[in-house]
PDB file of N, CA and C in Angstrom:
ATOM      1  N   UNK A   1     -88.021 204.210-177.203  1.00  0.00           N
ATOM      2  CA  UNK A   1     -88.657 204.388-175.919  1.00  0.00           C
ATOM      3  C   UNK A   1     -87.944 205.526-175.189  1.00  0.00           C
ATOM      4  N   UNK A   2     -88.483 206.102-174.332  1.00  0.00           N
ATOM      5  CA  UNK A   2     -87.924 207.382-173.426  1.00  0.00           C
ATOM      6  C   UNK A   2     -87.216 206.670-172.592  1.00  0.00           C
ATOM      7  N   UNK A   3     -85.813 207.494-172.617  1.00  0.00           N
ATOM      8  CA  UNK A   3     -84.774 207.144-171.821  1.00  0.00           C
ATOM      9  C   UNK A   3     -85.109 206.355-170.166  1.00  0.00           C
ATOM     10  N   UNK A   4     -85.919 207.173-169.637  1.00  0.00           N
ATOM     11  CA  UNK A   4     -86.601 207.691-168.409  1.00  0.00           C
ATOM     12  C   UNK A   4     -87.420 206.122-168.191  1.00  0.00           C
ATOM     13  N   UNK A   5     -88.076 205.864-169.056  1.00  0.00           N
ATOM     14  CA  UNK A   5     -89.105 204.733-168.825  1.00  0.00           C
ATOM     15  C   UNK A   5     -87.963 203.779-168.971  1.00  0.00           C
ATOM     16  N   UNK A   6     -86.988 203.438-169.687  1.00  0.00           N
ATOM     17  CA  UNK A   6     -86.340 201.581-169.914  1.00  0.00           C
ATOM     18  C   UNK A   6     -85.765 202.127-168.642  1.00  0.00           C
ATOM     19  N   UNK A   7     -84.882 203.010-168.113  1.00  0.00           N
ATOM     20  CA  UNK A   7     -84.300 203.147-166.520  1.00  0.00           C
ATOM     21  C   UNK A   7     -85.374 202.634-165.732  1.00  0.00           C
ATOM     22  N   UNK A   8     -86.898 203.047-165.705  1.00  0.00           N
ATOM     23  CA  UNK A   8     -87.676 202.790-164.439  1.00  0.00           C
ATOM     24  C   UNK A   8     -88.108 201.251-164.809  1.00  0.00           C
ATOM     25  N   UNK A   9     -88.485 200.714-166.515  1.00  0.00           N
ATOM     26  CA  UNK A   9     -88.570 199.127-166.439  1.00  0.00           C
ATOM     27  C   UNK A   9     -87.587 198.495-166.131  1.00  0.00           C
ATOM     28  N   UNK A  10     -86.236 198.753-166.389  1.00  0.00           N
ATOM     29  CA  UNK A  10     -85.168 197.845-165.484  1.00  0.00           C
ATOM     30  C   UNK A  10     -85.217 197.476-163.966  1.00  0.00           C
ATOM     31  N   UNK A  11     -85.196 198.918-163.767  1.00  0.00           N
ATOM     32  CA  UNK A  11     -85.106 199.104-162.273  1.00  0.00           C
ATOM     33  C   UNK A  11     -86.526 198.099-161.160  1.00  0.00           C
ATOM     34  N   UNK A  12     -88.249 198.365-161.921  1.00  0.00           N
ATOM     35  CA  UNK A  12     -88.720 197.658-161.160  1.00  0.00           C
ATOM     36  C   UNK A  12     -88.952 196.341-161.574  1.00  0.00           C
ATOM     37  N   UNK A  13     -88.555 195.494-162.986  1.00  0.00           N
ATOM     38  CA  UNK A  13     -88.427 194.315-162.939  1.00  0.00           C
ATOM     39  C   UNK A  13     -87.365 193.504-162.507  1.00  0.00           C
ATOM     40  N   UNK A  14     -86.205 194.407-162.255  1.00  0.00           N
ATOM     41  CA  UNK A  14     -84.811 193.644-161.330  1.00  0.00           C
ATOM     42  C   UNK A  14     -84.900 193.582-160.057  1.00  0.00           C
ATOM     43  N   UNK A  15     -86.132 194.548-159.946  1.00  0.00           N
ATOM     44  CA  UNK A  15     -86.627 194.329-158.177  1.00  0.00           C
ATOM     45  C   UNK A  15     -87.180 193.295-158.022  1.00  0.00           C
ATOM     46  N   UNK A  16     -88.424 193.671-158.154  1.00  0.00           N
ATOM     47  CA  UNK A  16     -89.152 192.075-158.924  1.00  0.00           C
ATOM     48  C   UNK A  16     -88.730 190.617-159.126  1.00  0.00           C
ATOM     49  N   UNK A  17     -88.054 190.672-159.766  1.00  0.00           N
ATOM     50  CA  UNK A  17     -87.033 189.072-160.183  1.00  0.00           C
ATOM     51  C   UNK A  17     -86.399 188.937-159.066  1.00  0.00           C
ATOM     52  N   UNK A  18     -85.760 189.801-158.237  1.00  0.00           N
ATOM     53  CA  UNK A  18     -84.655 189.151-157.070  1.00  0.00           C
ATOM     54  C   UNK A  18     -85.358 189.198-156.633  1.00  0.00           C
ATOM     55  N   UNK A  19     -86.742 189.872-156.136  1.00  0.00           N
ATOM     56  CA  UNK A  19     -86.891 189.682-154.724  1.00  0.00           C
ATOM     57  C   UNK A  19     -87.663 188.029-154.850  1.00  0.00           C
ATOM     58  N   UNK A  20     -88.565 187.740-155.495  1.00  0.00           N
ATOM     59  CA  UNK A  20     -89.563 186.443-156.217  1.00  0.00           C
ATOM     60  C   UNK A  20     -87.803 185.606-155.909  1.00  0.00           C
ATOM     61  N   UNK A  21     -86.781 185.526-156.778  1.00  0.00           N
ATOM     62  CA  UNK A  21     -85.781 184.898-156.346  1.00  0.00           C
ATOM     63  C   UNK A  21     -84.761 184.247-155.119  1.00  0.00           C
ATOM     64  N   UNK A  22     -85.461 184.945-154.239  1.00  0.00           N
ATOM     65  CA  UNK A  22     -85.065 184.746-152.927  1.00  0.00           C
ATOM     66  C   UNK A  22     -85.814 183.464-152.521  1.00  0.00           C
ATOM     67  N   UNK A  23     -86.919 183.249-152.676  1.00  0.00           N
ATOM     68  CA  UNK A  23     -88.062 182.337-152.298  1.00  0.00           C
ATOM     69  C   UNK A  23     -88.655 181.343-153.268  1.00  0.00           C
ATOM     70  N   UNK A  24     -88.106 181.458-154.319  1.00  0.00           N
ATOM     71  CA  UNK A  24     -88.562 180.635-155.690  1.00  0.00           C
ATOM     72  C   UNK A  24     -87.466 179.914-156.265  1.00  0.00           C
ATOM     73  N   UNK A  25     -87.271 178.832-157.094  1.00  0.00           N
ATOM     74  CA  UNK A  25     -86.452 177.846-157.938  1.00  0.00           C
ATOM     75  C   UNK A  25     -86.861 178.574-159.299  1.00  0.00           C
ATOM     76  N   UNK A  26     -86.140 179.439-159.732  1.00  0.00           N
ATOM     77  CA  UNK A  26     -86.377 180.371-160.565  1.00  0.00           C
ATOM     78  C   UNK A  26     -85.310 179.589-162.345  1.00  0.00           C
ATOM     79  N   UNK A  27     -85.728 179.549-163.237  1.00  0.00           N
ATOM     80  CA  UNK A  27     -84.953 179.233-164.319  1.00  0.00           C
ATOM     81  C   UNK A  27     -84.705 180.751-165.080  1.00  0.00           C
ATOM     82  N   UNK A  28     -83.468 181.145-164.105  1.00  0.00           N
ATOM     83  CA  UNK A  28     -82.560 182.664-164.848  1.00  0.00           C
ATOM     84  C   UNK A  28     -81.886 182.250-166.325  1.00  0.00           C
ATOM     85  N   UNK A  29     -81.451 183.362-167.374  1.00  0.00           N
ATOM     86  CA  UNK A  29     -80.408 182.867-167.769  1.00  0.00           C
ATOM     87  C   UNK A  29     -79.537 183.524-166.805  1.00  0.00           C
ATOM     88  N   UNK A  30     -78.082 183.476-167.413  1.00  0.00           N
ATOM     89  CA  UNK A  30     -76.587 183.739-166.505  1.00  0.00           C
ATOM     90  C   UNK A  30     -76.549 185.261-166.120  1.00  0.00           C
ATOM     91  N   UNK A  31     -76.758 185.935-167.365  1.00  0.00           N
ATOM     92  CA  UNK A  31     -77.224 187.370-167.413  1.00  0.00           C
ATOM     93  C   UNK A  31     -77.910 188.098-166.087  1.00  0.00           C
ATOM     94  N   UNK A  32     -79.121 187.680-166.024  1.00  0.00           N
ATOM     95  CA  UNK A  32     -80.103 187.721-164.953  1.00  0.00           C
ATOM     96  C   UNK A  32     -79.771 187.419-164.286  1.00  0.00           C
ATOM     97  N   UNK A  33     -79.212 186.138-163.502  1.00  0.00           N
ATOM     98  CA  UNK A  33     -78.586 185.024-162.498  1.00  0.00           C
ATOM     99  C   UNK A  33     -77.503 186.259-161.717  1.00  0.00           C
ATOM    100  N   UNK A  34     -76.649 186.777-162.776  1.00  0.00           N
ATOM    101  CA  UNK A  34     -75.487 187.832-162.338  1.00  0.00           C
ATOM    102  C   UNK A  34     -75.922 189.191-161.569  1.00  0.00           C
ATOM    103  N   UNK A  35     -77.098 189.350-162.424  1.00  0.00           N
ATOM    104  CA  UNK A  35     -77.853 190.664-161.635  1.00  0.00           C
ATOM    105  C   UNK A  35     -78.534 191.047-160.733  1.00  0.00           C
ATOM    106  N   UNK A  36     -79.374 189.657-160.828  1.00  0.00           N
ATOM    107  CA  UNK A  36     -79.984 188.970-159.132  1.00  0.00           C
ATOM    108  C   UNK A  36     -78.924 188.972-158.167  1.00  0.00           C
ATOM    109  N   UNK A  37     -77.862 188.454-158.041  1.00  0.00           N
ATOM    110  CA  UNK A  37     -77.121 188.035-157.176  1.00  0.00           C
ATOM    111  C   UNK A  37     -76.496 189.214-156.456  1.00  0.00           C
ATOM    112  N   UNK A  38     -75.800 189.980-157.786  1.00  0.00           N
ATOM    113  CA  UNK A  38     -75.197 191.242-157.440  1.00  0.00           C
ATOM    114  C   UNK A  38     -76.122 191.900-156.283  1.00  0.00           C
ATOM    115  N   UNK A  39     -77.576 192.251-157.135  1.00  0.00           N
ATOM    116  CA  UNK A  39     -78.705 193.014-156.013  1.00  0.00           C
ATOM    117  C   UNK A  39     -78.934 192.461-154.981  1.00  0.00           C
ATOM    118  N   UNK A  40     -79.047 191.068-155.177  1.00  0.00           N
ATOM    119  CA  UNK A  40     -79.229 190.309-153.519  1.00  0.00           C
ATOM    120  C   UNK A  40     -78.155 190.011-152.753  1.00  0.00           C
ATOM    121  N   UNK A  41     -77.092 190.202-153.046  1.00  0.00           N
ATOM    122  CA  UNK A  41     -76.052 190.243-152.161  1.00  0.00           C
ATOM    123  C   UNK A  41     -75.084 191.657-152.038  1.00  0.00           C
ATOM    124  N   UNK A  42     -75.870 192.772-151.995  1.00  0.00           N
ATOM    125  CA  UNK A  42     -74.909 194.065-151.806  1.00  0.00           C
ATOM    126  C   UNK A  42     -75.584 194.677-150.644  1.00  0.00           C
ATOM    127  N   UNK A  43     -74.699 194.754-150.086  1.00  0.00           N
ATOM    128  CA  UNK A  43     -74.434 195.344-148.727  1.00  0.00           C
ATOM    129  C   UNK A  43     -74.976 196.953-148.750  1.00  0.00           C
ATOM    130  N   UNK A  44     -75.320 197.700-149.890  1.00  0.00           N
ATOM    131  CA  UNK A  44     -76.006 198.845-149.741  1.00  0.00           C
ATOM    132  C   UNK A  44     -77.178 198.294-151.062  1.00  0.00           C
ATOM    133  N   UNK A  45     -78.428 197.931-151.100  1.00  0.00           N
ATOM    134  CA  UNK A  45     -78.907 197.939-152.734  1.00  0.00           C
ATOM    135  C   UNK A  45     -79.350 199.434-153.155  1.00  0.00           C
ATOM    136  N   UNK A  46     -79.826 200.153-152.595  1.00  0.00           N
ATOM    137  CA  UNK A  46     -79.990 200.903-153.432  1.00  0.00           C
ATOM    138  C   UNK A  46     -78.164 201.774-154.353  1.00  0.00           C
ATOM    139  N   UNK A  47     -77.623 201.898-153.354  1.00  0.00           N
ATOM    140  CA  UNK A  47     -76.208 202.036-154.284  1.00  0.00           C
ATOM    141  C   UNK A  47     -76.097 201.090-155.385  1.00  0.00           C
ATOM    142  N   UNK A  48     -75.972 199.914-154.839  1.00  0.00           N
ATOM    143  CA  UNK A  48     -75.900 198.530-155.912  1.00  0.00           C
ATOM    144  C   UNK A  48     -76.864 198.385-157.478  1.00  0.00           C
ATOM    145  N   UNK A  49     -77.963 198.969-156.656  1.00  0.00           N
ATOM    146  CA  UNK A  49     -79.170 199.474-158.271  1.00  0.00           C
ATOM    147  C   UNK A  49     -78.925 200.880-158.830  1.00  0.00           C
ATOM    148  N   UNK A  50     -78.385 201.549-158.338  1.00  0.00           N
ATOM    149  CA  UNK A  50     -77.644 202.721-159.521  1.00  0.00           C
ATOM    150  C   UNK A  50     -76.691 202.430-160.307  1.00  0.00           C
ATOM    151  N   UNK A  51     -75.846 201.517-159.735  1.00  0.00           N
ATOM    152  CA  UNK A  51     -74.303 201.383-160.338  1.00  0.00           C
ATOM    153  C   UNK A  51     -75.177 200.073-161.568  1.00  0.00           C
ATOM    154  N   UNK A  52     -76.152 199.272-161.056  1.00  0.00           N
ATOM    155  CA  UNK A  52     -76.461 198.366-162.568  1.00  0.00           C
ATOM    156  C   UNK A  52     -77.229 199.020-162.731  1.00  0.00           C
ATOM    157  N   UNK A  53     -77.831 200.327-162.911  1.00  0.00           N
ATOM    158  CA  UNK A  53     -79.075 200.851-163.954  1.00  0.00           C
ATOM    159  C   UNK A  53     -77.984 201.792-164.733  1.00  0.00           C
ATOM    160  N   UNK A  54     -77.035 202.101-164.360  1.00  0.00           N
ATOM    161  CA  UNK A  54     -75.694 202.605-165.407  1.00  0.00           C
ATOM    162  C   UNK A  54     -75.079 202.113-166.244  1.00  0.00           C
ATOM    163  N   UNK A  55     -74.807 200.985-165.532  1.00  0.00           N
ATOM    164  CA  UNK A  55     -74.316 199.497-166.780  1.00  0.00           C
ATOM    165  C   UNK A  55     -75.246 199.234-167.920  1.00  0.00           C
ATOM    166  N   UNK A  56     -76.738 199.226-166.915  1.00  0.00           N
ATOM    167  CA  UNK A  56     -77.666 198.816-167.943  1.00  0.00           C
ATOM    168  C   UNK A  56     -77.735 199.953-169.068  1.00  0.00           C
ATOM    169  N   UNK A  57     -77.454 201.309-168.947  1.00  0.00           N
ATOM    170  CA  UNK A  57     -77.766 202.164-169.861  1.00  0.00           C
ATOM    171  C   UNK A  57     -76.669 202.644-170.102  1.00  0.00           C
ATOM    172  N   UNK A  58     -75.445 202.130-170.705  1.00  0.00           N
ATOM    173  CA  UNK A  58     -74.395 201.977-171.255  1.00  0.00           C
ATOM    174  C   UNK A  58     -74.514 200.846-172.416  1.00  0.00           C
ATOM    175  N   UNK A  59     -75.658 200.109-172.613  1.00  0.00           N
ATOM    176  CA  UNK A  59     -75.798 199.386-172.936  1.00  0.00           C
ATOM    177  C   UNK A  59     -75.886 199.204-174.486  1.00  0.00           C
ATOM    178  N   UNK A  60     -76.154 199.205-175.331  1.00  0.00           N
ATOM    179  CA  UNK A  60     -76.821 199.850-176.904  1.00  0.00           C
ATOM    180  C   UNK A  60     -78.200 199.733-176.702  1.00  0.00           C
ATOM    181  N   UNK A  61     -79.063 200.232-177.489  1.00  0.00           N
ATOM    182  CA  UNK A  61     -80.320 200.053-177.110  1.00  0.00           C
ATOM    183  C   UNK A  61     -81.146 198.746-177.370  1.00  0.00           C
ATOM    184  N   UNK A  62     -80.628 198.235-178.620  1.00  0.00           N
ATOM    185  CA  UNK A  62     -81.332 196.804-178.844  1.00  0.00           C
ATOM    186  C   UNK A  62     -80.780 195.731-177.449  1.00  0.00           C
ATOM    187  N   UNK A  63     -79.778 195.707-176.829  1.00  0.00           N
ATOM    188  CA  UNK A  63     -79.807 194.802-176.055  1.00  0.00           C
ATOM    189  C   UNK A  63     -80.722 195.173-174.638  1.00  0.00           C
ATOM    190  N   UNK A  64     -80.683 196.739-174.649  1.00  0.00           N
ATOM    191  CA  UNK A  64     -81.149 197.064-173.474  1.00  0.00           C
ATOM    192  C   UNK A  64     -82.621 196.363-173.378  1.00  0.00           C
ATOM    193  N   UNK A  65     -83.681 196.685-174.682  1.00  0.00           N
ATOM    194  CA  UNK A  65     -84.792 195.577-174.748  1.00  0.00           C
ATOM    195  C   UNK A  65     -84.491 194.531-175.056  1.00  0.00           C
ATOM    196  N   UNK A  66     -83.298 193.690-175.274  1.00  0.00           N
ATOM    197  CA  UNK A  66     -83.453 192.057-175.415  1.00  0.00           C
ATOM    198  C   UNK A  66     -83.920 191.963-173.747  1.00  0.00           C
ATOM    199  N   UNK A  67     -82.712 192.991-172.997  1.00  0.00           N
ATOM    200  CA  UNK A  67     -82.893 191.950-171.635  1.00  0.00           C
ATOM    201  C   UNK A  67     -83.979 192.703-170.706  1.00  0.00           C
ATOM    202  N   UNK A  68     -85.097 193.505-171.097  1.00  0.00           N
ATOM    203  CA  UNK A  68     -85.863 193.819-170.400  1.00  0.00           C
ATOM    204  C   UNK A  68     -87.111 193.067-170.358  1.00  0.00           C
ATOM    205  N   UNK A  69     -86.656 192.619-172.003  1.00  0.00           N
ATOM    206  CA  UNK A  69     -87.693 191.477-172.461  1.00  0.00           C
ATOM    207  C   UNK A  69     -87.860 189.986-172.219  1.00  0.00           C
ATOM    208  N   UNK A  70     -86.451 190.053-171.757  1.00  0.00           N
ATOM    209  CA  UNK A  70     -86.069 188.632-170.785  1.00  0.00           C
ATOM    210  C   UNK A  70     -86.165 188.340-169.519  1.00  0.00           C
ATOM    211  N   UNK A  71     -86.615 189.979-168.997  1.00  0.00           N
ATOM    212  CA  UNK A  71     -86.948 189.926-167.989  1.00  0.00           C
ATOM    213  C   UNK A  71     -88.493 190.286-167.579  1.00  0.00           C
ATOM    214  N   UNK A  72     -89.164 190.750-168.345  1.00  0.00           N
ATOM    215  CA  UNK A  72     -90.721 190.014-168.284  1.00  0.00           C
ATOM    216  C   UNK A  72     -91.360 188.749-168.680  1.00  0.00           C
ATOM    217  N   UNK A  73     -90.309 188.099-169.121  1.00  0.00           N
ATOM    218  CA  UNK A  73     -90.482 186.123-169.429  1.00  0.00           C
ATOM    219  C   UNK A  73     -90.307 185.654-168.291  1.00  0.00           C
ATOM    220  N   UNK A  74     -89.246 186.138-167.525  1.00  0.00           N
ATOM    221  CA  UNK A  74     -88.910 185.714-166.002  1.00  0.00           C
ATOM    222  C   UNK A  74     -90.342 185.970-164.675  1.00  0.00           C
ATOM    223  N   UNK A  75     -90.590 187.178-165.299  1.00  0.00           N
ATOM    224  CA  UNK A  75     -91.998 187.666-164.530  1.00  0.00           C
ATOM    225  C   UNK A  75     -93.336 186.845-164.846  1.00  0.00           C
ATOM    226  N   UNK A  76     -93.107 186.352-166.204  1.00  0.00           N
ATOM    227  CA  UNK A  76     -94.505 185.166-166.215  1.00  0.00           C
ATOM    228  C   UNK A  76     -93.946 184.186-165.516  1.00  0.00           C
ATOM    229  N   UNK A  77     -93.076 183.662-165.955  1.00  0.00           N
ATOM    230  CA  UNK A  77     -92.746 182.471-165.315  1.00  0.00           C
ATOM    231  C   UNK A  77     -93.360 182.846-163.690  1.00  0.00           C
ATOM    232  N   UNK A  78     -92.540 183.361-163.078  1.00  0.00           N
ATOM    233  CA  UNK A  78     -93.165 184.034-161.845  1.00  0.00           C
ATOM    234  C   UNK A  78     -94.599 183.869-161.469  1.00  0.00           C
ATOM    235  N   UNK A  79     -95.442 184.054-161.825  1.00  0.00           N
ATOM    236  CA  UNK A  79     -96.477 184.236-162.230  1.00  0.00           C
ATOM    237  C   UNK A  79     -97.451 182.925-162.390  1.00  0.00           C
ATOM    238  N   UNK A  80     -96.879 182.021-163.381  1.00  0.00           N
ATOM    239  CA  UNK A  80     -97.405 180.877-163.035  1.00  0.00           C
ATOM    240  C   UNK A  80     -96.909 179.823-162.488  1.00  0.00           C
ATOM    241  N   UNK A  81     -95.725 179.994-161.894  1.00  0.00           N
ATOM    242  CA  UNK A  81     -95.683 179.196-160.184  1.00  0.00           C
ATOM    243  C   UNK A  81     -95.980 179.449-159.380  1.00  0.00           C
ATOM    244  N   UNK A  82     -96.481 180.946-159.376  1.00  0.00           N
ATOM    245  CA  UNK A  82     -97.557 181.002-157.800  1.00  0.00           C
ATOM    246  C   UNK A  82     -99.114 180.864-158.464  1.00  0.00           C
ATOM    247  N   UNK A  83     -99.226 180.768-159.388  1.00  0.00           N
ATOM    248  CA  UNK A  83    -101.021 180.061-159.979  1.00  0.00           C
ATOM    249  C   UNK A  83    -100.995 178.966-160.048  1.00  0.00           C
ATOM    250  N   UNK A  84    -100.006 178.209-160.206  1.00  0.00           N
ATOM    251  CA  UNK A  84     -99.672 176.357-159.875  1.00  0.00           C
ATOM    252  C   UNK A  84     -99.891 176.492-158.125  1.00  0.00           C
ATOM    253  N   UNK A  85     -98.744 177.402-157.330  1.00  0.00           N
ATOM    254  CA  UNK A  85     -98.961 176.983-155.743  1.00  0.00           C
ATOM    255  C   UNK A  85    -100.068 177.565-155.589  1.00  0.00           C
ATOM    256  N   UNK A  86    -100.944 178.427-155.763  1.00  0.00           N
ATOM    257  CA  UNK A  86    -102.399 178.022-155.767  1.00  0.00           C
ATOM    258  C   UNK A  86    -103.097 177.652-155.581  1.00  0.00           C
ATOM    259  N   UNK A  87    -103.473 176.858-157.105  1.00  0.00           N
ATOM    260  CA  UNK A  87    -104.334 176.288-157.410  1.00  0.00           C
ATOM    261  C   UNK A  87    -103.927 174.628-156.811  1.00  0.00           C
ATOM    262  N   UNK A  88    -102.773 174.438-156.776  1.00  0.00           N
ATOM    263  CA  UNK A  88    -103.275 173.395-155.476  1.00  0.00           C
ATOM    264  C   UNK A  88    -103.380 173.393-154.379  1.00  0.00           C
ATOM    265  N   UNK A  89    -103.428 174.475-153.586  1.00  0.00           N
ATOM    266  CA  UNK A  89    -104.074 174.747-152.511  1.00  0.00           C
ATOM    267  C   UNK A  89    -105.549 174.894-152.243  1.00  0.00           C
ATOM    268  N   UNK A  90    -106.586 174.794-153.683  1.00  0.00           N
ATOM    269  CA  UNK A  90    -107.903 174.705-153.814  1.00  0.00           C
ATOM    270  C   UNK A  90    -108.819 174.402-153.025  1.00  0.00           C
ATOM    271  N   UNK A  91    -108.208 173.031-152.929  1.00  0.00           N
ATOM    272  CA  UNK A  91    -108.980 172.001-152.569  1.00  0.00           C
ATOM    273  C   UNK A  91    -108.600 171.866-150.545  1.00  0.00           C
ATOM    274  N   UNK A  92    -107.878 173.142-150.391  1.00  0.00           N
ATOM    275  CA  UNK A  92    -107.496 172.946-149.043  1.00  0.00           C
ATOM    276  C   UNK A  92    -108.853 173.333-148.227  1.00  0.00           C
ATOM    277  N   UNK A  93    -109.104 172.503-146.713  1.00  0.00           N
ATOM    278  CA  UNK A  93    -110.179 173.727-146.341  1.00  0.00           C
ATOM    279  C   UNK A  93    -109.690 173.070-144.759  1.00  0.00           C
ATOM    280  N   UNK A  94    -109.818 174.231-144.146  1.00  0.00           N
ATOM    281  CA  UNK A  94    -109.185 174.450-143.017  1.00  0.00           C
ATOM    282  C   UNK A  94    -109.963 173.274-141.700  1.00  0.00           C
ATOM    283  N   UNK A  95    -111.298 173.398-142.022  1.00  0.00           N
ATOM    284  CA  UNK A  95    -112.544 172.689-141.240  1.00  0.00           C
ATOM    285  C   UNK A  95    -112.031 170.703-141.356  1.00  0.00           C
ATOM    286  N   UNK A  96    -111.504 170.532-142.667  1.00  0.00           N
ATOM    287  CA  UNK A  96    -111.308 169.047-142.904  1.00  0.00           C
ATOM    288  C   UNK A  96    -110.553 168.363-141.654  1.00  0.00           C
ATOM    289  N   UNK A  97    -111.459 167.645-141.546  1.00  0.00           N
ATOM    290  CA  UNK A  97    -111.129 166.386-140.803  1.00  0.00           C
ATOM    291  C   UNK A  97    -110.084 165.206-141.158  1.00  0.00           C
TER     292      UNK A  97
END
C-alpha cells in the first residue's frame, strides 16, 4: 500500500475510534485502549497524532495492517451499537400517550 494512504487510514480511524470512545462501552484490545487514551487525553492532539502516526510508521509493515485492521473491526463494532440504539428507538413516537 502507499506509504501516504496507511498514514491517512491510521490517522482517520484513530480519530474515529476515540472520538465513538468517549461516548460508547467500546470492547478495545490494550493496543487500541493505549492509543485512544493517549489521543483523548493530550493536552495538544493534533501534536499527540503526529508523534503516534510516527510510532505507527516505525512500525514493520505487516503489523502496521494487523492494527489498521483491528481497527476497522472496532469501527463495525461501532457501527452496530448505534443500529442496535436505533433500532430500538423504532417504535418511539413522540405523539404517544
Amino acid at each position: 500500500m502507499i506509504d501516504y494512504a496507511h498514514r491517512e487510514q491510521f490517522r482517520n480511524k484513530l480519530s474515529s475510534v476515540a472520538f465513538s470512545a468517549k461516548s460508547m462501552d467500546l470492547n478495545l484490545s490494550d493496543e487500541i485502549q493505549q492509543l485512544v487514551n493517549a489521543y483523548n487525553q493530550a493536552s495538544d492532539p493534533p501534536a499527540t497524532m503526529a508523534e503516534l502516526i510516527e510510532a505507527f510508521w516505525a512500525r514493520p509493515e505487516a503489523e502496521r495492517v494487523a492494527l489498521i485492521e483491528a481497527m476497522k473491526a472496532v469501527e463495525v463494532q461501532i457501527q452496530e451499537q448505534q443500529q442496535s440504539e436505533f433500532s430500538s428507538d423504532e417504535g418511539f413516537n413522540l405523539f404517544d400517550d
